[in-house]
Protein backbone atom coordinates (compact mmCIF):
# COMPACT_ATOMS: atom_id res chain seq x y z
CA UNK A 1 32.01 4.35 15.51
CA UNK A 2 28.45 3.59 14.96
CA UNK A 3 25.19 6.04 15.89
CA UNK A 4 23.49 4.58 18.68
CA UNK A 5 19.68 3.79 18.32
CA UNK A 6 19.10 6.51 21.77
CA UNK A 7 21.83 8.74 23.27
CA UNK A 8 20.70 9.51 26.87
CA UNK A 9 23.97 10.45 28.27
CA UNK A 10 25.13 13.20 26.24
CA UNK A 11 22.03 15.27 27.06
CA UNK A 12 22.36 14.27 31.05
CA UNK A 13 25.94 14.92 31.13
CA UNK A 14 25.64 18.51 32.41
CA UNK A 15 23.04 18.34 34.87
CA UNK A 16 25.45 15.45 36.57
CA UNK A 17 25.98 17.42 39.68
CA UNK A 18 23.13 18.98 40.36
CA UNK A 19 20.84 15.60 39.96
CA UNK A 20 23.35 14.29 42.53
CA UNK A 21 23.31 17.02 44.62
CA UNK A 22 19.00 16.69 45.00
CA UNK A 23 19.68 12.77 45.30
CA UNK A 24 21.45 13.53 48.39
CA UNK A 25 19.16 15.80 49.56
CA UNK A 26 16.43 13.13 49.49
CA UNK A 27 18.91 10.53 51.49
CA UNK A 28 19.45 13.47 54.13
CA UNK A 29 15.57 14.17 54.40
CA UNK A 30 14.85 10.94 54.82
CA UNK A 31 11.12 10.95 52.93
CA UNK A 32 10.76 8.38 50.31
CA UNK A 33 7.46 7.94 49.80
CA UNK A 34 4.78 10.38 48.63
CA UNK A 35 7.25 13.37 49.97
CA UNK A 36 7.82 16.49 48.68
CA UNK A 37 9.63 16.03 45.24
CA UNK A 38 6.73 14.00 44.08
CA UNK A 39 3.98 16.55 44.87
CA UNK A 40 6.12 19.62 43.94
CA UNK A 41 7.10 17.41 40.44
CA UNK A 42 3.26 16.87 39.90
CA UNK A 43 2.68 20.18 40.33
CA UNK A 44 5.37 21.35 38.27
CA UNK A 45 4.43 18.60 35.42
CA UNK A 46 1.15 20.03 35.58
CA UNK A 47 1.74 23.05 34.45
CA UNK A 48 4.04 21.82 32.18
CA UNK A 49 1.23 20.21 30.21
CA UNK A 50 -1.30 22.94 30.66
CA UNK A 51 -3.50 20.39 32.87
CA UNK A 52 -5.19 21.39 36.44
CA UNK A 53 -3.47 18.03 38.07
CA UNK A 54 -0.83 15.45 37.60
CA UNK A 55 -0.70 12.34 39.54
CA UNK A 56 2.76 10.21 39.97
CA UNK A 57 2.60 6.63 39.80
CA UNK A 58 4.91 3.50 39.64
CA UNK A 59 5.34 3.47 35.67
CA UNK A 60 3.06 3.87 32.90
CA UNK A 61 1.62 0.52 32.91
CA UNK A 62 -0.37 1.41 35.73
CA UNK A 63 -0.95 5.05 34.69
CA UNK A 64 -3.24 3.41 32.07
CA UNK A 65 -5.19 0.81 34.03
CA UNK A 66 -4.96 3.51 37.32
CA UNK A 67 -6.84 6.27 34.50
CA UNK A 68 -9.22 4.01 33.15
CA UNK A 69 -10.46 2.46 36.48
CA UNK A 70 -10.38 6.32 37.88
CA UNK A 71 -12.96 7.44 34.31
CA UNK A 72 -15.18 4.44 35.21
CA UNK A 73 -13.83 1.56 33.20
CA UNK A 74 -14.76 -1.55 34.63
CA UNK A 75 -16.68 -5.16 34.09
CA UNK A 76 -18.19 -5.42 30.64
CA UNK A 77 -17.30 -2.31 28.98
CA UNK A 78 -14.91 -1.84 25.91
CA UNK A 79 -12.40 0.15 25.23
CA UNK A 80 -10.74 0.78 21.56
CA UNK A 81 -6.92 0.83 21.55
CA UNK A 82 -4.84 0.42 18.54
CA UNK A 83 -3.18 -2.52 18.13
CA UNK A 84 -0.13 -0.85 16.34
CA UNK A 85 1.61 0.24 19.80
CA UNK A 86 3.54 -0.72 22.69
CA UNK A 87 2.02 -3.73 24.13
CA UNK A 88 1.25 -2.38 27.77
CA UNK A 89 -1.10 0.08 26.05
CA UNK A 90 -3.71 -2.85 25.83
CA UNK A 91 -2.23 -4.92 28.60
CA UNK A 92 -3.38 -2.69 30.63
CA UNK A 93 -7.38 -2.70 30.01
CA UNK A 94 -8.42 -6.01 31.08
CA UNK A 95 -6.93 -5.81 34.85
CA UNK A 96 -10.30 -3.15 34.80
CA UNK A 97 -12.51 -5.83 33.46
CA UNK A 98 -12.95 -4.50 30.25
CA UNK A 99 -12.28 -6.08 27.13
CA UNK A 100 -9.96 -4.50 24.73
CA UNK A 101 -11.37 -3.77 20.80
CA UNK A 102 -8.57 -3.15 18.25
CA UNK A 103 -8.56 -0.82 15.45
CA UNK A 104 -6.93 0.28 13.04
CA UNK A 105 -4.14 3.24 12.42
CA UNK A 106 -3.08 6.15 10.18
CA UNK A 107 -0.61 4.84 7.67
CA UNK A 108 1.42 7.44 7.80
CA UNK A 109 1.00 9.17 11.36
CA UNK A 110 1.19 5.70 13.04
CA UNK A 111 -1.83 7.14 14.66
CA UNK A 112 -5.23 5.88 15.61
CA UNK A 113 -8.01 8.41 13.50
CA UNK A 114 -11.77 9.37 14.29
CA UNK A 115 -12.28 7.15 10.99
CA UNK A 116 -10.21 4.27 12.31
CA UNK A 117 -12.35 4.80 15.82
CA UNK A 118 -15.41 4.94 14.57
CA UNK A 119 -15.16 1.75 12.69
CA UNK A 120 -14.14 -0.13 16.28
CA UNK A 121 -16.99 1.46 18.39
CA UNK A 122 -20.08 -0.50 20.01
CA UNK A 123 -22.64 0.31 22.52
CA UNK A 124 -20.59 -0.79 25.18
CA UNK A 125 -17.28 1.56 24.03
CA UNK A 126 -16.55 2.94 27.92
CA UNK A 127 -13.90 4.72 26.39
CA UNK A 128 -10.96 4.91 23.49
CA UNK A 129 -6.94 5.02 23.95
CA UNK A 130 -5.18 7.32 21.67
CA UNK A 131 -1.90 6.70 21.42
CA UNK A 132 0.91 9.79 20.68
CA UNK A 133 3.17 6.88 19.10
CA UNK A 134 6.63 7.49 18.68
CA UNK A 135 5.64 11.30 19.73
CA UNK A 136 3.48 12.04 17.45
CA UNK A 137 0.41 13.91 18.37
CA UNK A 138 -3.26 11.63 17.61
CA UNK A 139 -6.43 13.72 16.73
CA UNK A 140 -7.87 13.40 20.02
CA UNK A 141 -10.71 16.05 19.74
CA UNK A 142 -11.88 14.60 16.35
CA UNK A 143 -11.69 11.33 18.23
CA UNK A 144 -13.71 12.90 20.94
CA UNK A 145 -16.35 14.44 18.53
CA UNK A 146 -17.56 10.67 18.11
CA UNK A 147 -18.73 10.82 21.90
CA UNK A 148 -16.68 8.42 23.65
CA UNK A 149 -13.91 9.99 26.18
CA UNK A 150 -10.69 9.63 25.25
CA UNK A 151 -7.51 8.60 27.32
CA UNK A 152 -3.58 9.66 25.98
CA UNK A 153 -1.29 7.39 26.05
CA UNK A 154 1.35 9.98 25.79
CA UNK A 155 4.24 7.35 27.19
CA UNK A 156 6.34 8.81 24.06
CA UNK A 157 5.12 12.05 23.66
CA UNK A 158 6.76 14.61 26.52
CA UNK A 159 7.48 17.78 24.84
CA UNK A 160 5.50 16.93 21.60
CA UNK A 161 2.95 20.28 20.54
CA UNK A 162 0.12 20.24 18.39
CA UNK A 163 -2.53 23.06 17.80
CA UNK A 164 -4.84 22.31 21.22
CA UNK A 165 -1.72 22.22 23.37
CA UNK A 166 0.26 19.76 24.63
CA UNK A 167 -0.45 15.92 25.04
CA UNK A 168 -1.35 15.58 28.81
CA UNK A 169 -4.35 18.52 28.34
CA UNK A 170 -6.21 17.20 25.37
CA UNK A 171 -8.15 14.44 26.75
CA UNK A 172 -10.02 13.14 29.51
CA UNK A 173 -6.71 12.10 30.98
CA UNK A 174 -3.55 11.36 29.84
CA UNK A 175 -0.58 9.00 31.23
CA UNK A 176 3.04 9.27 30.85
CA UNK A 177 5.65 6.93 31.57
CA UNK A 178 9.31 7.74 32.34
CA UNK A 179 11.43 4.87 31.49
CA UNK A 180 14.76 5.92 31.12
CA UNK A 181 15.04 5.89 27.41
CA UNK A 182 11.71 8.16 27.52
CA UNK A 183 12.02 11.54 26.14
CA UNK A 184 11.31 12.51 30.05
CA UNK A 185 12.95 9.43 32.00
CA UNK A 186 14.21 8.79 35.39
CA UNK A 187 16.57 6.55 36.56
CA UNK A 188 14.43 3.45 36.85
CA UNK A 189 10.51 3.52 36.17
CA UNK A 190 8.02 5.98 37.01
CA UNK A 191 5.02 7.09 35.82
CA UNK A 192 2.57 10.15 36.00
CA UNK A 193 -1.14 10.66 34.75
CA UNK A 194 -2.41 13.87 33.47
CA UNK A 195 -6.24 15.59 34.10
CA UNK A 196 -8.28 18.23 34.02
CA UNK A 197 -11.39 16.42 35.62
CA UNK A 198 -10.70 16.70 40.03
CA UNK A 199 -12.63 13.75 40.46
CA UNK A 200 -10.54 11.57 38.01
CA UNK A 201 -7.25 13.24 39.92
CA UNK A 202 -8.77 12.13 43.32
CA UNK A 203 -9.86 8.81 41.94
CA UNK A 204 -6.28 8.13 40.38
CA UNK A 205 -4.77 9.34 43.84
CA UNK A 206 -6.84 6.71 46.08
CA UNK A 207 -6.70 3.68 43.38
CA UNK A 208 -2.39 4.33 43.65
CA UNK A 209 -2.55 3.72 47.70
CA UNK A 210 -4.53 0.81 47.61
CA UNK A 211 -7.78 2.55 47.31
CA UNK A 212 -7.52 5.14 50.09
CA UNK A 213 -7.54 8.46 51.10
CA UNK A 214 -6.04 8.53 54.65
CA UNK A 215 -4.42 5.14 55.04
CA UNK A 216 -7.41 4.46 57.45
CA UNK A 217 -10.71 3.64 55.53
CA UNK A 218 -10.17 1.54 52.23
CA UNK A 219 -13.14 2.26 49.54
CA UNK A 220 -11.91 0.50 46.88
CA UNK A 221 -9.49 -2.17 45.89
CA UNK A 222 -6.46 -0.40 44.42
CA UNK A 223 -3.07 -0.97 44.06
CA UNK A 224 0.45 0.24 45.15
CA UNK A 225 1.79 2.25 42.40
CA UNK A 226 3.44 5.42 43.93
CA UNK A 227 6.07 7.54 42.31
CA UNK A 228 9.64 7.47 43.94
CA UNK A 229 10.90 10.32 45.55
CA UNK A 230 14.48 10.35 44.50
CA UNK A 231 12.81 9.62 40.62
CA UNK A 232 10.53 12.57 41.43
CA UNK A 233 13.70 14.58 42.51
CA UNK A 234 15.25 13.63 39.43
CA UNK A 235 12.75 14.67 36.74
CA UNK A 236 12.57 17.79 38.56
CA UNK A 237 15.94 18.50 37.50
CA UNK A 238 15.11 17.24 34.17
CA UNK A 239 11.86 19.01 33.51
CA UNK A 240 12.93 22.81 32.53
CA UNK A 241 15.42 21.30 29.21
CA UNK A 242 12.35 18.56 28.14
CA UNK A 243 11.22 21.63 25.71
CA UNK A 244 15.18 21.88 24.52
CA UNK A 245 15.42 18.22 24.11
CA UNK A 246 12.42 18.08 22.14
CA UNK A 247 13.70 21.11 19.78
CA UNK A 248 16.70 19.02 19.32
CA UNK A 249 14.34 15.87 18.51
CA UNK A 250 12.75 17.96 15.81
CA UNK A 251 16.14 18.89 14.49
CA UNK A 252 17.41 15.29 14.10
CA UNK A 253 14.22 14.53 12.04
CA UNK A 254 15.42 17.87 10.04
CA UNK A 255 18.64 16.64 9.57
CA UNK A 256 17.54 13.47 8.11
CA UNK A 257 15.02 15.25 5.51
CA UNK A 258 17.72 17.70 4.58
CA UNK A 259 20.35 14.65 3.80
CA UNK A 260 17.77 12.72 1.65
CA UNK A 261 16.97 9.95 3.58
CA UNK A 262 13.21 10.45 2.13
CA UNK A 263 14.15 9.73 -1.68
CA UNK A 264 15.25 6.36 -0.27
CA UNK A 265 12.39 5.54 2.62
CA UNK A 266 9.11 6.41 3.59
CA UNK A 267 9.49 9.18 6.76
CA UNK A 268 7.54 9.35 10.02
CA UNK A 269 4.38 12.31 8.74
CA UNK A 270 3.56 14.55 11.42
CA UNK A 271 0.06 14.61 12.62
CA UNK A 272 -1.61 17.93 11.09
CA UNK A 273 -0.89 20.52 13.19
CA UNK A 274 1.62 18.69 15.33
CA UNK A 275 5.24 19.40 15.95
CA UNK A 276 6.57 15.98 17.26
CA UNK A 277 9.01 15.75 19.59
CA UNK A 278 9.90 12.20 17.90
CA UNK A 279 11.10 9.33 20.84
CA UNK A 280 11.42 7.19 18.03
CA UNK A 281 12.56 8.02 14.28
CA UNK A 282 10.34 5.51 11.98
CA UNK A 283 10.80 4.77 8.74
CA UNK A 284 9.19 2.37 6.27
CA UNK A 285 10.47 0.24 3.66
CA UNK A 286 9.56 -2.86 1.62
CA UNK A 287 12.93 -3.58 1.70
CA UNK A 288 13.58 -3.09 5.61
CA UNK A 289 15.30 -6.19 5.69
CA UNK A 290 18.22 -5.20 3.98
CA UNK A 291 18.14 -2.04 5.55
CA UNK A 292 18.58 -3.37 9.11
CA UNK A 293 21.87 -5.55 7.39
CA UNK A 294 23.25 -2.28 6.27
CA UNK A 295 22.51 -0.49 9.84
CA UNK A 296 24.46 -3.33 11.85
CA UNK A 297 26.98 -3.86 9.13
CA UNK A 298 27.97 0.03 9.94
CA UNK A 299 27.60 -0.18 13.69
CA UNK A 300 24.28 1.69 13.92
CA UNK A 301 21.68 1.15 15.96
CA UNK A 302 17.92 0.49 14.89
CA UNK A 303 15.17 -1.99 15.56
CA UNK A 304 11.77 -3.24 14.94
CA UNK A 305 9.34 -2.47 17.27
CA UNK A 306 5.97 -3.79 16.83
CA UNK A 307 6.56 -6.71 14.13
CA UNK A 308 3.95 -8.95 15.70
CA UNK A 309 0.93 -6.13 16.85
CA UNK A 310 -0.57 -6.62 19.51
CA UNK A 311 -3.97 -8.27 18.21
CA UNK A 312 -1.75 -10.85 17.41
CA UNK A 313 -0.22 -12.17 19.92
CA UNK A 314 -0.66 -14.85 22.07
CA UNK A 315 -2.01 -13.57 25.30
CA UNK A 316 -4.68 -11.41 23.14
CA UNK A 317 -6.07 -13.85 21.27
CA UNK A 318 -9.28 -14.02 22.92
CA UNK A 319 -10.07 -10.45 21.66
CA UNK A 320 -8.20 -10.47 18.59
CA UNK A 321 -9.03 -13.23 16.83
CA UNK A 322 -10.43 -12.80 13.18
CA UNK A 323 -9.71 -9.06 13.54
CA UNK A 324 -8.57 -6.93 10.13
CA UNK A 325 -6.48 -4.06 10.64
CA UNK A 326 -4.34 -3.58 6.85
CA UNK A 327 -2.57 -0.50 8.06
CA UNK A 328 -1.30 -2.24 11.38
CA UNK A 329 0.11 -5.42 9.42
CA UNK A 330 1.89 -3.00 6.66
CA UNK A 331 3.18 -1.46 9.17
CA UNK A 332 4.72 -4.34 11.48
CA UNK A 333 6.11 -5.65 8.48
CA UNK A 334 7.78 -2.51 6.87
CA UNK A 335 9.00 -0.55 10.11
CA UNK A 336 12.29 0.40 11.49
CA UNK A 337 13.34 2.87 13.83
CA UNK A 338 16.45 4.50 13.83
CA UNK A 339 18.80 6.55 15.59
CA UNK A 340 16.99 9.52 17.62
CA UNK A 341 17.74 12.16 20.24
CA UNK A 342 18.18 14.78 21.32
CA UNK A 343 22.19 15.13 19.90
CA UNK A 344 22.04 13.98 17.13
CA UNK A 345 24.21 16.26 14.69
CA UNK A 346 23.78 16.15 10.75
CA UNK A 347 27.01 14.17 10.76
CA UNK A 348 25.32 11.26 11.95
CA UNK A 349 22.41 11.78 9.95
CA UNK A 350 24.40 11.47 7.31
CA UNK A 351 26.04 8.31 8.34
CA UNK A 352 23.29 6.52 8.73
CA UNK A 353 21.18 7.96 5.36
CA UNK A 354 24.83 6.53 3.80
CA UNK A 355 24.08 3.66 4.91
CA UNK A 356 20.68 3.06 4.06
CA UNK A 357 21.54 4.05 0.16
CA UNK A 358 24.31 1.48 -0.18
CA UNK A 359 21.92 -1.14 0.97
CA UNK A 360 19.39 0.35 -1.49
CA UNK A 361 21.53 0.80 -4.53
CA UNK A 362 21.51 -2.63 -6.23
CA UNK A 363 17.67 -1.91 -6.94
CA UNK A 364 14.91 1.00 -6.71
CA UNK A 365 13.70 1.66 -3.77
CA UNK A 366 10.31 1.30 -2.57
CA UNK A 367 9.12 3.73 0.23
C-alpha cells in the first residue's frame, strides 16, 4: 500500500470522542456565531503564538486582505509578495486596491529574502508579504530592517520555531488559515490573524462584521468573514498536540535525511535559525518528471504545487507582465512535494526514497 501525500486521520484518531463530545456541546448551546469557542480559541491561539491578539475569520483568504486593509493598505499602494506561493497569497491584495509587485525567492528556503525585497520595493511599497512556505520560517526582521511592515502569511507554518519566536509574533500581523490538510485544520475552512498592534486587532475585528463594532453604526465597508463556532470548538481540541504534530513533522524530514533521499534530490533547507514544522516535504530535481512516474507507479502520493507561479498566470497578468524572477521559474519547474505528516515512520520514508532511486538509477542524478 502506497504513502499518502498527507495523513490527517491517524493523528485525529484519538481525540475522536472528545472533538465530538465539544461538537455537541455547541449544538446544545445553541451559539454559532462569534460565541464562546471562537473568543476563548483566539485567546488561546494567542498565546500560542506569543502575540497580544488573535482574530478568527472565515479562511485565510480573507485573513490576508482583512490584515492588509486593517495596516492601511488601500488605493494606489503596493505591496511585494512572492510569486513562488499559494495563489490566494496575492489574490488577496487587489480586493484592497493595491497592486501586487512580485519578487523573487530563496532557492533553497523557498523563501522571500531582504535581498529579494529590496530589489521589488518602490516609493509606494505600503507593505511586503512574507510567506512561511511549506513551514518554513522567512527572515521577517531582516525584511523589516528595509522599513516597510511586514505581513506573515503563516497559512503553512502552525507550530514552525525560529530564533524570534513563533510565526504569528514576528511581524506586523500574521494570518493563518486552517484548511483541513493544514498543519492546524478544522473540519471545513477557517481562518485566524495574528497581532501585536490593538488597533490592527480592532481594525481586523470591525472589517470581519461588515465594518462594525456594535452591529449598529457601520464605519467602513467590510465583509462577513467570521470564524465558526463548532470549527473554533474543534481547534480547541486540536491546539495543545499542534507542538507534538510539528515534532513529528520534523522527524519525517529526519527520517528522509537519515535514509538518503538527499544523495538522490535536492531537500527542503531550513531557514537559519528555523526549526520547520514542514506542511509540505519539497524536493527538487531536474529530473522530477520521472520521479513523479516512479511515485504513482508505487502508489505514493506527491504533487506539484506551484508549476505555473503566480506572476504568470492569467488573471495576474496586468502586474506581472515582463517580470524576471530565475529562482521562482527553477523552482516551478523542478518541485515536488512528497509524503508529510505528522506519522510518518522511517518505514515509509524508506519506501518512498526506494522509489525515487529506481527512477534515478538509469542515469546520475541531478539535485
Amino acid at each position: 500500500m502506497g504513502v499518502p501525500l498527507f495523513d490527517t486521520k491517524t493523528p485525529l484518531a484519538p481525540l475522536r470522542e472528545e472533538i465530538v463530545r465539544r461538537i455537541g456541546e455547541v449544538v446544545e448551546d445553541g451559539r454559532y456565531i462569534l460565541g464562546p469557542n471562537v473568543e476563548a480559541f483566539e485567546d488561546e491561539f494567542a498565546a500560542y503564538c506569543g502575540a497580544e491578539h488573535a482574530v478568527g475569520v472565515a479562511n485565510g483568504t480573507d485573513a490576508l486582505t482583512i490584515a492588509m486593509r486593517a495596516m492601511g493598505v488601500g488605493p494606489g499602494d503596493e505591496v511585494v509578495v512572492p510569486s513562488f506561493t499559494f495563489y490566494a497569497s496575492a489574490e488577496a491584495i487587489p480586493p484592497t486596491g493595491a497592486r501586487p509587485v512580485f519578487c523573487d525567492v530563496d532557492p533553497d528556503t523557498f523563501c522571500a529574502t531582504a535581498d529579494t525585497v529590496r530589489a521589488a520595493l518602490t516609493p509606494r511599497t505600503k507593505a511586503v508579504i512574507a510567506v512561511h512556505l511549506f513551514g518554513n520560517v522567512a527572515p521577517v526582521k531582516e525584511i523589516e530592517a528595509l522599513g516597510v511592515p511586514v505581513l506573515e502569511d503563516a497559512a503553512q507554518a502552525a507550530g514552525s520555531t525560529c530564533e524570534g519566536g513563533r510565526p504569528g509574533a514576528l511581524g506586523a500581523a500574521a494570518t493563518f488559515s486552517f484548511f483541513p490538510s493544514k498543519n492546524l485544520g478544522c473540519f471545513g475552512d477557517g481562518g485566524a490573524i495574528a497581532t501585536n498592534d490593538e488597533q490592527i486587532a480592532q481594525r481586523a475585528r470591525m472589517l470581519r462584521f461588515h465594518g462594525s463594532r456594535d452591529k449598529v453604526t457601520y464605519e467602513q465597508i467590510g465583509c462577513n468573514s467570521r470564524l465558526d463556532e463548532l470549527q473554533a470548538a474543534i481547534l480547541r481540541v486540536q491546539l495543545p498536540h499542534l507542538d507534538g504534530w510539528a515534532d513529528g513533522r520534523r522527524a519525517a524530514g529526519a527520517h528522509y535525511e537519515r535514509v538518503g533521499l538527499g544523495e538522490l534530490v535536492a531537500l527542503p533547507r531550513p531557514a537559519a535559525g528555523a526549526r520547520p514544522a514542514w506542511h509540505l516535504y519539497v524536493i527538487r530535481s531536474e529530473r522530477v518528471v520521472d520521479v513523479e512516474a516512479a511515485l504513482r507507479e508505487a502508489g505514493h502520493g506527491y504533487k506539484a504545487y506551484y508549476r505555473t507561479p503566480i506572476h504568470r498566470q492569467p488573471a495576474m497578468a496586468a502586474w506581472g507582465a515582463g517580470v524576471s524572477l530565475p529562482a521562482t521559474d527553477e523552482l516551478a519547474r523542478t518541485h515536488l512535494a512528497i509524503p508529510m505528516s505528522p506519522v510518518l515512520s522511517p518505514e515509509q520514508a524508506t519506501e518512498v526514497t526506494g522509489a525515487i532511486g529506481r527512477a534515478l538509477a538509469a542515469g546520475s542524478p541531478v539535485p
